[in-house]
Protein backbone atom coordinates (compact mmCIF):
# COMPACT_ATOMS: atom_id res chain seq x y z
CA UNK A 1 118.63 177.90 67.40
CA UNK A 2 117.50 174.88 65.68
CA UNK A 3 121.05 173.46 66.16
CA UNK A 4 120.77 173.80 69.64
CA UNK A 5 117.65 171.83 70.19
CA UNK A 6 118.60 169.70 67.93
CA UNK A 7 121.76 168.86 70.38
CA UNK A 8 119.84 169.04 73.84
CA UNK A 9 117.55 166.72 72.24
CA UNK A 10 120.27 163.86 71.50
CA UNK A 11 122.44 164.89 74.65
CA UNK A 12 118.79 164.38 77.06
CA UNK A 13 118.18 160.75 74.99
CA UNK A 14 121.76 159.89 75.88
CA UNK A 15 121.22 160.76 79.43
CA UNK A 16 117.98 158.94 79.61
CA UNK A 17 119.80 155.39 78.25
CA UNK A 18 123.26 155.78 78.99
CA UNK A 19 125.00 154.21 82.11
CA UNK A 20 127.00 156.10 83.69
CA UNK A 21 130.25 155.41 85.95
CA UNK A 22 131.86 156.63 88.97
CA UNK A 23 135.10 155.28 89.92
CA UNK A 24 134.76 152.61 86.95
CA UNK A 25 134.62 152.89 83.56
CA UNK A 26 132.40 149.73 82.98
CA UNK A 27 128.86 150.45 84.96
CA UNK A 28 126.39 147.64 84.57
CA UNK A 29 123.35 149.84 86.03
CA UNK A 30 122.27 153.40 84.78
CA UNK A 31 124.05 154.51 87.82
CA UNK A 32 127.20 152.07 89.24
CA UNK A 33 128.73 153.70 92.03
CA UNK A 34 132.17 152.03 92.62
CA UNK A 35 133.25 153.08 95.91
CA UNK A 36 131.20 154.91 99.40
CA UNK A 37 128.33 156.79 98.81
CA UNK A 38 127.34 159.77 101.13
CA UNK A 39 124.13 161.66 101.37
CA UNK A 40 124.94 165.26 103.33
CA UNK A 41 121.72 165.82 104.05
CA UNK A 42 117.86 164.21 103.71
CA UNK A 43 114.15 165.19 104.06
CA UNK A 44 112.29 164.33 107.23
CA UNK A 45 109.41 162.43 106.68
CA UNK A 46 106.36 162.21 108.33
CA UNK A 47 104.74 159.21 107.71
CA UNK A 48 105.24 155.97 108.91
CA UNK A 49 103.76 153.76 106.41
CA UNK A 50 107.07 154.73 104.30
CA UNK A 51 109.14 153.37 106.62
CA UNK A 52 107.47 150.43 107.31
CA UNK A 53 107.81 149.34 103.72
CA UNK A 54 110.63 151.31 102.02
CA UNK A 55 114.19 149.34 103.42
CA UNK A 56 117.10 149.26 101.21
CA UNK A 57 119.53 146.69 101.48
CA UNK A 58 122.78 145.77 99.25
CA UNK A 59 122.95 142.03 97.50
CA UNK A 60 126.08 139.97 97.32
CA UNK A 61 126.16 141.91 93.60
CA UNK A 62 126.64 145.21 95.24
CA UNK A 63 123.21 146.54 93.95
CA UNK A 64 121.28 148.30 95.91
CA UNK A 65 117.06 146.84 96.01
CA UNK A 66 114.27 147.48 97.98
CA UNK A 67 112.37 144.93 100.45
CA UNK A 68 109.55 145.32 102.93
CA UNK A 69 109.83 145.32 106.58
CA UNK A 70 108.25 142.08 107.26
CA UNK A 71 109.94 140.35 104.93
CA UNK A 72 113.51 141.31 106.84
CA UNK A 73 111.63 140.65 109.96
CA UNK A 74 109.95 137.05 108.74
CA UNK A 75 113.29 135.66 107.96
CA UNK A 76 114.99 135.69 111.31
CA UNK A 77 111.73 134.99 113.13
CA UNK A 78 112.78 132.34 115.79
CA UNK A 79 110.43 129.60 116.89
CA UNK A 80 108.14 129.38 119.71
CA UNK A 81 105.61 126.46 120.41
CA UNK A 82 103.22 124.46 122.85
CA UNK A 83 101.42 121.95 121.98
CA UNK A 84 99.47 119.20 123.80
CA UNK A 85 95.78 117.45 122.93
CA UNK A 86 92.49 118.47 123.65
CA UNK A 87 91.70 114.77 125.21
CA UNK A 88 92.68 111.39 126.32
CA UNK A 89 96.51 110.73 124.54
CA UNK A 90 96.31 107.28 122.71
CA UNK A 91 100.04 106.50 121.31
CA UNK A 92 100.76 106.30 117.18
CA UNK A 93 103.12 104.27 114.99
CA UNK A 94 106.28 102.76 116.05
CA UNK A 95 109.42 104.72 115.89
CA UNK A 96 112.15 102.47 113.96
CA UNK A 97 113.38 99.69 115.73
CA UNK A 98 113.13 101.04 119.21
CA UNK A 99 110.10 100.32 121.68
CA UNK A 100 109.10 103.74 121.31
CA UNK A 101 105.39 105.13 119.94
CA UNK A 102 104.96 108.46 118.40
CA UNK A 103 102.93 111.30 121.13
CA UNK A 104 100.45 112.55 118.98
CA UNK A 105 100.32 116.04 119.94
CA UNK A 106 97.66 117.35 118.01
CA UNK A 107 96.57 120.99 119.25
CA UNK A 108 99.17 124.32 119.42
CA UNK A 109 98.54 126.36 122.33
CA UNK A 110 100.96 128.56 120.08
CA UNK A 111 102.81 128.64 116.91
CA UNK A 112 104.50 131.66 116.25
CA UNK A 113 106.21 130.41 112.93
CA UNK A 114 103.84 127.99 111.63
CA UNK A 115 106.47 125.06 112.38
CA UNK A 116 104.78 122.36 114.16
CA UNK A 117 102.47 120.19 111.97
CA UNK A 118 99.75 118.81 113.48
CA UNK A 119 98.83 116.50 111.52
CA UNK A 120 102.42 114.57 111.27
CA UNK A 121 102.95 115.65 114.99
CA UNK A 122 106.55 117.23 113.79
CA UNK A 123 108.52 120.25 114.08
CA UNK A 124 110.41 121.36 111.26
CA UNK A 125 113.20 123.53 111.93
CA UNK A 126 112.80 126.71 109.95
CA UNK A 127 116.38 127.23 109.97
CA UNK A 128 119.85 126.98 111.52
CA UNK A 129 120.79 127.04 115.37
CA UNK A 130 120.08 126.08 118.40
CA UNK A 131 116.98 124.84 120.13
CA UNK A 132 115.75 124.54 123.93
CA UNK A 133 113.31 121.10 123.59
CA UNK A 134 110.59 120.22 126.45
CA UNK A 135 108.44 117.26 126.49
CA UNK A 136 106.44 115.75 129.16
CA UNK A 137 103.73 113.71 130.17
CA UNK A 138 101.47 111.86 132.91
CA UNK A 139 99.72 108.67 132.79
CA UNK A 140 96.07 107.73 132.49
CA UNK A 141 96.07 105.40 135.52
CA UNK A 142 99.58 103.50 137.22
CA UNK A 143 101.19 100.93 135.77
CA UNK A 144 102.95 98.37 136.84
CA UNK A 145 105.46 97.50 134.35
CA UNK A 146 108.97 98.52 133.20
CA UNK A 147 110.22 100.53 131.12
CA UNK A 148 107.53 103.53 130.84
CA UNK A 149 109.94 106.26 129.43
CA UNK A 150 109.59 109.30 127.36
CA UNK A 151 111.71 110.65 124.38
CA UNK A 152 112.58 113.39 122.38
CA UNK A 153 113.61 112.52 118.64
CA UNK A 154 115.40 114.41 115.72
CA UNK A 155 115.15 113.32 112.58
CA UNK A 156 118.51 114.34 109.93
CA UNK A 157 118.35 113.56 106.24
CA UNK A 158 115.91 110.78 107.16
CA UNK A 159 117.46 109.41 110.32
CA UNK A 160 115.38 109.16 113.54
CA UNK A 161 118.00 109.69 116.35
CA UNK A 162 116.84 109.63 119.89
CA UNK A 163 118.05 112.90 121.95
CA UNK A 164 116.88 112.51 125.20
CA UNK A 165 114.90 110.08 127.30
CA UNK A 166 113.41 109.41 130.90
CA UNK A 167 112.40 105.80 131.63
CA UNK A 168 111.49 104.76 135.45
CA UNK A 169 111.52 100.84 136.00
CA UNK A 170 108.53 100.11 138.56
CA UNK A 171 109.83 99.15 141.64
CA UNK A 172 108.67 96.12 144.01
CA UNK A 173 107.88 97.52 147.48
CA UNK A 174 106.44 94.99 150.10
CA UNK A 175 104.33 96.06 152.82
CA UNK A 176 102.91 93.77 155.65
CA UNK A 177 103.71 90.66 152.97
CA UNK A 178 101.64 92.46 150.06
CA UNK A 179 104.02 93.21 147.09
CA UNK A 180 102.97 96.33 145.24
CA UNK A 181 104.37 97.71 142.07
CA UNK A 182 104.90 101.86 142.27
CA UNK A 183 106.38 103.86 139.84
CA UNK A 184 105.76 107.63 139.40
CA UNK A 185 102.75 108.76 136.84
CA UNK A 186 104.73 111.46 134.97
CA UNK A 187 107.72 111.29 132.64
CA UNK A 188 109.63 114.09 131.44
CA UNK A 189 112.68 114.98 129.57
CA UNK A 190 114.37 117.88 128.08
CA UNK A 191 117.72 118.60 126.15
CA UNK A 192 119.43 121.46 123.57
CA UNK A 193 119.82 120.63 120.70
CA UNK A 194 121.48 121.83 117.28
CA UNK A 195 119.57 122.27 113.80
CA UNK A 196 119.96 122.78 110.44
CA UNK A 197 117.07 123.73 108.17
CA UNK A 198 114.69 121.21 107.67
CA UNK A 199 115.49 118.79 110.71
CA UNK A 200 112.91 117.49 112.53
CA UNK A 201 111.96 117.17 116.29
CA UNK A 202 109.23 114.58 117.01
CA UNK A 203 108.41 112.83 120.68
CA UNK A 204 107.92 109.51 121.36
CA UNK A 205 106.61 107.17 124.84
CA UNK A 206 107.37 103.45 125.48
CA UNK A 207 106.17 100.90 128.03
CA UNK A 208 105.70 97.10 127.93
CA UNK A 209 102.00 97.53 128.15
CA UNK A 210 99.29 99.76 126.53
CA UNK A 211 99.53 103.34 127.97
CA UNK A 212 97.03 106.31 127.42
CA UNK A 213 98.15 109.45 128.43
CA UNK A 214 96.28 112.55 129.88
CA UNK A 215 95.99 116.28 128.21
CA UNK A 216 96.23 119.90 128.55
CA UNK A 217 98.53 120.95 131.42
CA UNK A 218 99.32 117.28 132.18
CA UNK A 219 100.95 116.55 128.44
CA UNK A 220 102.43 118.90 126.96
CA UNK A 221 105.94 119.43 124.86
CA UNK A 222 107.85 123.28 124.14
CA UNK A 223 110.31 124.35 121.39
CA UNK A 224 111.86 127.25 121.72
CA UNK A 225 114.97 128.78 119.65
CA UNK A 226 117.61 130.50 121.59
CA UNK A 227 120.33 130.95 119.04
């Protein structure tokens, strides 16, 4: 009898430590299954906090590891945002050599993946593909000058590079021998455009005179990912 235990005693350590193999004779986990695995038949559960944190997934390795729901669903988030300015739009720094001034958008009517900053009035694309860009806005008071335009900029590896623009010249309209200047208040522009991680979209206005622009429904930009 002694021999016995003495025997299941070994043969249970060796199954507690050992790796074992199917379809290979070299396992690398206490279990390597080298080839389809089937399960005939599985217990209902009833809970749903389980499943909302209990997803298996397969590495490049071929191992098999658990990772939450959210974090499946964070990573292929896409990105939604609005943002304008809660008053009176007073144009920032110069963008490179062109006669464009950063927007300072500084208030998110939403942000659904925390990628506008509004602080360096830049989105920051979270991650590969392709984005639907809106910008607009509409002036203070008319001016009468040329050149008033509106831009939408991406930034690569550290080069601005200007995507899209509107710019309306004023034009001279006389009327009983008085020559007035008219050009329309608002500007707007919009374009796709394709990202990699870590691009940036920024937005920019020019004119040959000092512009202030209005807020809320009147200036506004929108990002949104569609692929």
């Amino acid at each position: 009898m002694k021999k016995y235990i003495v025997g299941f005693l070994v043969f249970s350590s060796f199954l507690t430590h050992a790796q074992i193999g199917i379809g290979t004779t070299t396992p690398t986990s206490q279990l390597d299954v080298n080839g389809d695995l089937r399960v005939r038949a599985t217990t209902l559960g009833t809970g749903l906090e389980a499943a909302k944190d209990s997803i298996l997934v397969i590495n490049y390795k071929g191992v098999v590891k658990r990772v939450t729901s959210k974090q499946i669903y964070d990573s292929h988030i896409k990105s939604f945002v609005k943002g304008s300015a809660s008053g009176t739009i007073n144009l920032g720094t110069t963008i490179s050599a062109t006669a464009y001034k950063t927007i300072p958008f500084s208030t998110e009517e939403f942000d659904e993946n925390s990628d506008y900053n509004t602080t360096t009035y830049q989105f920051t694309a979270p991650q590969n593909g392709i984005y639907n860009v809106y910008v607009q806005y509409e002036l203070t008071t008319l001016v009468a000058t040329t050149g008033v335009g509106v831009a939408i900029f991406v930034q690569r590896s550290g080069t601005n590079t200007l995507e899209a623009e509107e710019i309306f010249d004023s034009i001279n309209i006389s009327v009983l021998t008085v020559n007035v200047n008219v050009s329309p208040p608002t500007r707007k522009t919009s374009t796709l455009v394709k990202l990699n991680a870590g691009d940036k979209i920024f937005f920019g206005a020019a004119a040959g005179t000092t512009i202030s622009l209005l807020s809320g429904s009147k200036s506004f930009f929108t990002i949104m990912q569609v692929k």
